[in-house]
PDB file of N, CA and C in Angstrom:
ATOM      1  N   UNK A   1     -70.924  21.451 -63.944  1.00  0.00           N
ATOM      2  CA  UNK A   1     -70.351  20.242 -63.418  1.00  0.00           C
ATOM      3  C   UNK A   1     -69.613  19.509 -64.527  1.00  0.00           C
ATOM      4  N   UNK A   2     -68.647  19.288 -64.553  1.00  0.00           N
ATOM      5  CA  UNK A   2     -67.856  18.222 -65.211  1.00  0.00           C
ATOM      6  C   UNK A   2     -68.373  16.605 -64.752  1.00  0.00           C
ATOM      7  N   UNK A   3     -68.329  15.923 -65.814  1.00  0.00           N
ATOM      8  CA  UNK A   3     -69.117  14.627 -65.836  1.00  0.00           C
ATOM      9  C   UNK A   3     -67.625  13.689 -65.960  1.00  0.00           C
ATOM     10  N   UNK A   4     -66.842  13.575 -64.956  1.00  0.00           N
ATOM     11  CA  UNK A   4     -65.297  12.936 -65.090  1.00  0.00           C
ATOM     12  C   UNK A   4     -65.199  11.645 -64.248  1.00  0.00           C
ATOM     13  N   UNK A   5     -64.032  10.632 -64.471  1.00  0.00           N
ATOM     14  CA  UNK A   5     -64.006   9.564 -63.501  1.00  0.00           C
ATOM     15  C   UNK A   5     -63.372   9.851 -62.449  1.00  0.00           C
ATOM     16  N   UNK A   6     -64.382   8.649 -61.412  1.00  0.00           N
ATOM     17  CA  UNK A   6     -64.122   8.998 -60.228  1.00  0.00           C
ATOM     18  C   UNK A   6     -62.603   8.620 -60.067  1.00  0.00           C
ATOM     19  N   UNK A   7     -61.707   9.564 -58.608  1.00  0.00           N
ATOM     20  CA  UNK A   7     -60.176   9.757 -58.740  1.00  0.00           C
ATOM     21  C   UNK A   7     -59.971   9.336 -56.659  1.00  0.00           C
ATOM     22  N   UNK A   8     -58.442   9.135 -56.290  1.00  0.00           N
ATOM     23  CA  UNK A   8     -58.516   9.033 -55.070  1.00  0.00           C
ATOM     24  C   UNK A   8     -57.174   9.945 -54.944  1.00  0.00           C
ATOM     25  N   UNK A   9     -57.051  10.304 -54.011  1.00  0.00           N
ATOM     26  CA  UNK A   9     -56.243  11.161 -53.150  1.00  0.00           C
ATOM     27  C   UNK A   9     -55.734  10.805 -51.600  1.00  0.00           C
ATOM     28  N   UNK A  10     -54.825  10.437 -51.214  1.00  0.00           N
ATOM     29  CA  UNK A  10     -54.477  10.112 -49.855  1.00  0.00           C
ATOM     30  C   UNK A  10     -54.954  11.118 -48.596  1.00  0.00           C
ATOM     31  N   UNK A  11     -55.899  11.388 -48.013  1.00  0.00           N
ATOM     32  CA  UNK A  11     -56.546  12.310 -46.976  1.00  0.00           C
ATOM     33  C   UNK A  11     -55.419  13.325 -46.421  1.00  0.00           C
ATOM     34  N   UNK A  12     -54.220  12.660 -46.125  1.00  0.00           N
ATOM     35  CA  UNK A  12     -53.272  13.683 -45.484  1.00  0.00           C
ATOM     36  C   UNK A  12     -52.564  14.576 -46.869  1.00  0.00           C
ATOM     37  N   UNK A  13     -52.655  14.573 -47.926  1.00  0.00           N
ATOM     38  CA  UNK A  13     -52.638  14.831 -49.034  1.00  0.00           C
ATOM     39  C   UNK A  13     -53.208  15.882 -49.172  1.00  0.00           C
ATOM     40  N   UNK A  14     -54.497  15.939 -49.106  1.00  0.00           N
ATOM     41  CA  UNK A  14     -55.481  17.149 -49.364  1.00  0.00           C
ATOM     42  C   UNK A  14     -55.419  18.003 -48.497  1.00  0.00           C
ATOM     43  N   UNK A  15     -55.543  17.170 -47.073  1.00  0.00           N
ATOM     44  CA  UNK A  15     -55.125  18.187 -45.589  1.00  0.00           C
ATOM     45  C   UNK A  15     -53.951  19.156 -46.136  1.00  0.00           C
ATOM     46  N   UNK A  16     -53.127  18.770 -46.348  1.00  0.00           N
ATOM     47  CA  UNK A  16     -51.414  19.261 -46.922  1.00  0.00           C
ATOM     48  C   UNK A  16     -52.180  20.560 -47.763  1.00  0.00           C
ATOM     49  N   UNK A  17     -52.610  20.416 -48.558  1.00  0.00           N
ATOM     50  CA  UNK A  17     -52.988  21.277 -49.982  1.00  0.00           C
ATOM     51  C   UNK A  17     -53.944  22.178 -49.299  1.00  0.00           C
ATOM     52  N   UNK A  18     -55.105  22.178 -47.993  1.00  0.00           N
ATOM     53  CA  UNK A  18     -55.942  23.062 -48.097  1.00  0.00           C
ATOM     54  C   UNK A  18     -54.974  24.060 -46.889  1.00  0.00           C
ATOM     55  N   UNK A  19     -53.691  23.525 -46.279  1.00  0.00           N
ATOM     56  CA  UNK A  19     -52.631  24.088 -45.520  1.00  0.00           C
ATOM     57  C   UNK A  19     -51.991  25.271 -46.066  1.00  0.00           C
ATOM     58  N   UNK A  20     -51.344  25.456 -47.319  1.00  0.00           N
ATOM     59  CA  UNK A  20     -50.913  26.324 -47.856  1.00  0.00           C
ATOM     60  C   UNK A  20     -51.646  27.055 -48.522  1.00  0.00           C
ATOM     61  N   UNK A  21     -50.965  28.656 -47.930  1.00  0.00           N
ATOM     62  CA  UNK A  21     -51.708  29.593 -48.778  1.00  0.00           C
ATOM     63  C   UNK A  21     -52.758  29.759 -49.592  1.00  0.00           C
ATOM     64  N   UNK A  22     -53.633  30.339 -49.762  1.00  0.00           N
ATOM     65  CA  UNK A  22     -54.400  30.131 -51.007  1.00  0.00           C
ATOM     66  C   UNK A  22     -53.515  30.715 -52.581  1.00  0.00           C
ATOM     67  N   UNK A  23     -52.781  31.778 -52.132  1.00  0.00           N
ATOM     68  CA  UNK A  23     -52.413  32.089 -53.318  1.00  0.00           C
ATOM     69  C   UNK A  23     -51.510  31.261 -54.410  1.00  0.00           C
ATOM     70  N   UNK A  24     -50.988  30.105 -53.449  1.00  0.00           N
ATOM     71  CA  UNK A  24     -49.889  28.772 -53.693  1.00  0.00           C
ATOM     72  C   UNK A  24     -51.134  27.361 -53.829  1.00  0.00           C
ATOM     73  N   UNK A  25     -52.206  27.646 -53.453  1.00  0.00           N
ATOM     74  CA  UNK A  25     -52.740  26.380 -53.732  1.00  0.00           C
ATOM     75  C   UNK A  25     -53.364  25.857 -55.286  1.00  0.00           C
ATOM     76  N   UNK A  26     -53.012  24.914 -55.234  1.00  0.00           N
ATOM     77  CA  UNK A  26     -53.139  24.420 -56.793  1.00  0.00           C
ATOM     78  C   UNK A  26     -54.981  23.912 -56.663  1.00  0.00           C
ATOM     79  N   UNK A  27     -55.422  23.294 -55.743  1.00  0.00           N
ATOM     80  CA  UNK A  27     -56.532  22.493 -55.750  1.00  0.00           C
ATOM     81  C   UNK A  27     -57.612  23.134 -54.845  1.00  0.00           C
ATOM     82  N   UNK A  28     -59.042  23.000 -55.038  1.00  0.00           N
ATOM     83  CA  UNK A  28     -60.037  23.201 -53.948  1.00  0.00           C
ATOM     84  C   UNK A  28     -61.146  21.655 -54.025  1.00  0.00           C
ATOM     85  N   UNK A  29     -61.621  21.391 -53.176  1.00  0.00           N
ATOM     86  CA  UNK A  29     -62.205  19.649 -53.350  1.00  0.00           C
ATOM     87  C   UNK A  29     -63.630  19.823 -52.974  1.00  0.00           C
ATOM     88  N   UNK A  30     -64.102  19.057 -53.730  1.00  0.00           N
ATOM     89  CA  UNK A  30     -65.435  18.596 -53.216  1.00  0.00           C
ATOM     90  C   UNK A  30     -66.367  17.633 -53.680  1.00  0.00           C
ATOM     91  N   UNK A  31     -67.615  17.435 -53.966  1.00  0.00           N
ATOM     92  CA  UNK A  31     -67.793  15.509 -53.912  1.00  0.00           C
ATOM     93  C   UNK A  31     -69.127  16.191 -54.414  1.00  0.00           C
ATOM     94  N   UNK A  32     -69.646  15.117 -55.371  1.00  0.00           N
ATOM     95  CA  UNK A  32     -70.886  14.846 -55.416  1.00  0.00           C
ATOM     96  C   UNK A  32     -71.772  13.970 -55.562  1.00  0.00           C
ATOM     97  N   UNK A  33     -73.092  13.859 -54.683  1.00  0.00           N
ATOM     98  CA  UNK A  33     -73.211  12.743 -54.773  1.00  0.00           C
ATOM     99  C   UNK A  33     -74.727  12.750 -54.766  1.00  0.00           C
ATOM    100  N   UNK A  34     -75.587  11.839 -55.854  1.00  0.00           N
ATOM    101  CA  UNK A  34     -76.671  11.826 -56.125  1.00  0.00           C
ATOM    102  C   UNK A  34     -77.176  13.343 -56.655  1.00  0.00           C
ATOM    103  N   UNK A  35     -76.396  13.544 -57.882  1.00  0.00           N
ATOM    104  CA  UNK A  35     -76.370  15.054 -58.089  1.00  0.00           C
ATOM    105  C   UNK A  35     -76.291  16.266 -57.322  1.00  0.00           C
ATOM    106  N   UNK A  36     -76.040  16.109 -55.781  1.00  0.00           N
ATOM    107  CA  UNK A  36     -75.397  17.383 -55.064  1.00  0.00           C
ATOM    108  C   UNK A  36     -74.437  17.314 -54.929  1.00  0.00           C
ATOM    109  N   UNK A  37     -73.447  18.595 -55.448  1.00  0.00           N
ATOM    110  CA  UNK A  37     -72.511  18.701 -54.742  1.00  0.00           C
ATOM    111  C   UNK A  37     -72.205  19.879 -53.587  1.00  0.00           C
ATOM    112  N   UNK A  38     -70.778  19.539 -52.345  1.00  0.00           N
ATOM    113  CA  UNK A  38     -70.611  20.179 -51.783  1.00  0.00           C
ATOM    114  C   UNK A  38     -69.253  20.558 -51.343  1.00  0.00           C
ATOM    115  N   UNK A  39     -68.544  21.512 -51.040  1.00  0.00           N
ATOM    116  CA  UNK A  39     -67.302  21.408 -50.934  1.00  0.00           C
ATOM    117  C   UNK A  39     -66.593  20.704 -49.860  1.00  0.00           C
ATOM    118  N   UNK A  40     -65.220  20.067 -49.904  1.00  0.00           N
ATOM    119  CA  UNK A  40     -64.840  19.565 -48.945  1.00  0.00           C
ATOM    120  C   UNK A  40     -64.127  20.292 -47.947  1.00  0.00           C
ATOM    121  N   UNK A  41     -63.964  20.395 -46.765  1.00  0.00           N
ATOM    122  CA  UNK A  41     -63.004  21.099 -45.823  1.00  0.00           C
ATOM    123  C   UNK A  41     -62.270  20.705 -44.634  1.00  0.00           C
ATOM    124  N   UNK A  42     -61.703  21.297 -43.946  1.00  0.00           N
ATOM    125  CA  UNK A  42     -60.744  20.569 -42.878  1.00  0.00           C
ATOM    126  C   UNK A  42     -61.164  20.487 -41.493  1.00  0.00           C
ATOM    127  N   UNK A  43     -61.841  19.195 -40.950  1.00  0.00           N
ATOM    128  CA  UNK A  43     -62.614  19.819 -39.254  1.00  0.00           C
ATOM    129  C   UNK A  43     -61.111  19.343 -38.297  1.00  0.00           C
ATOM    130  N   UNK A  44     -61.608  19.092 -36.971  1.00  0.00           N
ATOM    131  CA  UNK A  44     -60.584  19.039 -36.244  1.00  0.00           C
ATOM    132  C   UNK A  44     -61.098  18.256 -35.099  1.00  0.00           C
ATOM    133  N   UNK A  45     -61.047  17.721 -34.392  1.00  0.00           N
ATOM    134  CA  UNK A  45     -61.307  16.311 -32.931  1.00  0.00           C
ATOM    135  C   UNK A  45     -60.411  16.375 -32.710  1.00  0.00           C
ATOM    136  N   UNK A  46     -59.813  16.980 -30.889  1.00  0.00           N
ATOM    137  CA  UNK A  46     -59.073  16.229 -30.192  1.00  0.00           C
ATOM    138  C   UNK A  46     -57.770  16.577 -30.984  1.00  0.00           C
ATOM    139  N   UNK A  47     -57.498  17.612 -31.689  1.00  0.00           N
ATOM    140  CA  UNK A  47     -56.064  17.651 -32.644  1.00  0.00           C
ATOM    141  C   UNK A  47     -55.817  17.101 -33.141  1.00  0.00           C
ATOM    142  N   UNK A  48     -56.852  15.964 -34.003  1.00  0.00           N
ATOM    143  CA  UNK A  48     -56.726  15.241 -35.057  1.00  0.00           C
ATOM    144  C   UNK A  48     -57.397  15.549 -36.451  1.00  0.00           C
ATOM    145  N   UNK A  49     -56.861  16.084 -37.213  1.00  0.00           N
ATOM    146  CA  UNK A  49     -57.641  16.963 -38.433  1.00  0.00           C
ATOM    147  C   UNK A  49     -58.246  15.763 -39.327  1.00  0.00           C
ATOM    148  N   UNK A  50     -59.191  16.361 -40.254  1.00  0.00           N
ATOM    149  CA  UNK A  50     -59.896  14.765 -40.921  1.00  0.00           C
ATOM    150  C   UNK A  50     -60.662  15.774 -41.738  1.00  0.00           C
ATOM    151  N   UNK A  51     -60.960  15.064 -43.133  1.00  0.00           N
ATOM    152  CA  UNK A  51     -61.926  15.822 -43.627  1.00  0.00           C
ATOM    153  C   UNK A  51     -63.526  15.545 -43.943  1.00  0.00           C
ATOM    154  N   UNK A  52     -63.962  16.689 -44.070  1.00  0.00           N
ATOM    155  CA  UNK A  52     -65.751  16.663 -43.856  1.00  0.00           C
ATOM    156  C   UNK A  52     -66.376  17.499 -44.475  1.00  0.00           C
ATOM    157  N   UNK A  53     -67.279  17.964 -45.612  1.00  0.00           N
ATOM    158  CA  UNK A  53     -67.864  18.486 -46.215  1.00  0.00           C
ATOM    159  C   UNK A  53     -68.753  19.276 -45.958  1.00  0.00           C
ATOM    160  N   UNK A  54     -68.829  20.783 -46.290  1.00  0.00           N
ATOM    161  CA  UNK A  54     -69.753  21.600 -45.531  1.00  0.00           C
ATOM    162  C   UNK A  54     -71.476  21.408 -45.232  1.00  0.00           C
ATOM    163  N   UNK A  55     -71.524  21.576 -44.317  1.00  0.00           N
ATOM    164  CA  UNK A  55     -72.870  21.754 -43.830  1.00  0.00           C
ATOM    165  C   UNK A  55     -73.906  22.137 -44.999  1.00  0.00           C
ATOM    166  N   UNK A  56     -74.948  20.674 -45.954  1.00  0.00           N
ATOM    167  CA  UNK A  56     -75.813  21.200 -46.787  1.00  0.00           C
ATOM    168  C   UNK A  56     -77.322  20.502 -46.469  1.00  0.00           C
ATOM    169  N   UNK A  57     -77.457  20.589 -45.116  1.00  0.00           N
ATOM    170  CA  UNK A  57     -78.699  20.010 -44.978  1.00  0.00           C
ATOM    171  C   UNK A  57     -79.190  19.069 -44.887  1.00  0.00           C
ATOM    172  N   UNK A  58     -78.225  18.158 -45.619  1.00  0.00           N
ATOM    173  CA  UNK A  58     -79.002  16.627 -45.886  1.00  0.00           C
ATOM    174  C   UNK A  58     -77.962  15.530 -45.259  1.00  0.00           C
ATOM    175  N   UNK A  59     -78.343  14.334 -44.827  1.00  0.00           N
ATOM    176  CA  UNK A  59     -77.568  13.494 -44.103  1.00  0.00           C
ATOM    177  C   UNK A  59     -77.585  12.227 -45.290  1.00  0.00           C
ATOM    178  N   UNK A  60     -76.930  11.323 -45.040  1.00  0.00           N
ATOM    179  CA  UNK A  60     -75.799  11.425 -43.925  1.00  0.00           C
ATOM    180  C   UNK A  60     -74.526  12.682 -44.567  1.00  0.00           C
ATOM    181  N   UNK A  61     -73.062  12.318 -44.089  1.00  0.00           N
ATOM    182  CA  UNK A  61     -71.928  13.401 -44.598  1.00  0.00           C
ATOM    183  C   UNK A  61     -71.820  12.977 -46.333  1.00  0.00           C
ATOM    184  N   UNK A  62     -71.969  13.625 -46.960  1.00  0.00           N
ATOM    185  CA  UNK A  62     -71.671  13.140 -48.408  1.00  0.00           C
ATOM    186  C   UNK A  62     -70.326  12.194 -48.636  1.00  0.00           C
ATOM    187  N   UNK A  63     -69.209  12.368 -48.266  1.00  0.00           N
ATOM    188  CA  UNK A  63     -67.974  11.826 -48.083  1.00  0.00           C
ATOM    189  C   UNK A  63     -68.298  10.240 -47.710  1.00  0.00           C
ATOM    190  N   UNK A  64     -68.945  10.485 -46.612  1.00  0.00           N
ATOM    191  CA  UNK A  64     -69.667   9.004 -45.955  1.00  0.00           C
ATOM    192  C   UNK A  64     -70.751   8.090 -47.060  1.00  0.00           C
ATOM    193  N   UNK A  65     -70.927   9.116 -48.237  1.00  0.00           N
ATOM    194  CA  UNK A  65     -71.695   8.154 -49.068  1.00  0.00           C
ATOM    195  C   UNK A  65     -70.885   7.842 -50.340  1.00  0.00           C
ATOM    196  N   UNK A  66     -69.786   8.347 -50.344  1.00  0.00           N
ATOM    197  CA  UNK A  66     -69.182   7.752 -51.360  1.00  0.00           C
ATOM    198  C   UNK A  66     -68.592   6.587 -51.448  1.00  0.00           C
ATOM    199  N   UNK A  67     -68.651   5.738 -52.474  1.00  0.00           N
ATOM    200  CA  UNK A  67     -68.104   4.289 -52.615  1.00  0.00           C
ATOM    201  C   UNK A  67     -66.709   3.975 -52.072  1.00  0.00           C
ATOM    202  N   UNK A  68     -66.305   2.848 -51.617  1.00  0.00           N
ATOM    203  CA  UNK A  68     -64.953   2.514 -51.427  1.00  0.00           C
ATOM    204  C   UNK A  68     -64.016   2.683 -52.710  1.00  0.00           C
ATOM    205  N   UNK A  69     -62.848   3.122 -52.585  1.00  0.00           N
ATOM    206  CA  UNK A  69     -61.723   3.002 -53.564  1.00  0.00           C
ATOM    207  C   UNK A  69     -61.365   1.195 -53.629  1.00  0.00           C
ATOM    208  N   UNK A  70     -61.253   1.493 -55.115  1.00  0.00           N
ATOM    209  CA  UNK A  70     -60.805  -0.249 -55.803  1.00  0.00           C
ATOM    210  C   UNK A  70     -59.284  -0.517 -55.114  1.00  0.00           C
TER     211      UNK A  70
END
């Protein structure tokens, strides 16, 4: 784990990046929080894409526990 400051990214941003190719993608995402981490990925509602972090057992969504951006 890299011990780095926390960073923000615009959501349709990342959507964009996990869109192309893998062999063209520059980035893969994911969050940690209270020393777990998990990766982030792309779900879908109603044809509205949004992102949500894989399935690790524990509630609530990790994403959902991260702090607000300043």
């Amino acid at each position: 784990m890299h011990n780095s400051k926390p960073w923000y990214q615009i959501e349709a941003d990342i959507i964009a990046e996990f869109e192309k190719p893998e062999t063209i993608r520059r980035w893969n995402y994911y969050t940690s929080v209270n020393g777990r981490s998990v990766w982030i990925i792309i779900a879908s509602h109603n044809g509205r894409k949004y992102l949500k972090t894989q399935g690790d057992g524990y509630a609530p969504d990790n994403l959902l526990s991260l702090k607000d951006c300043p």
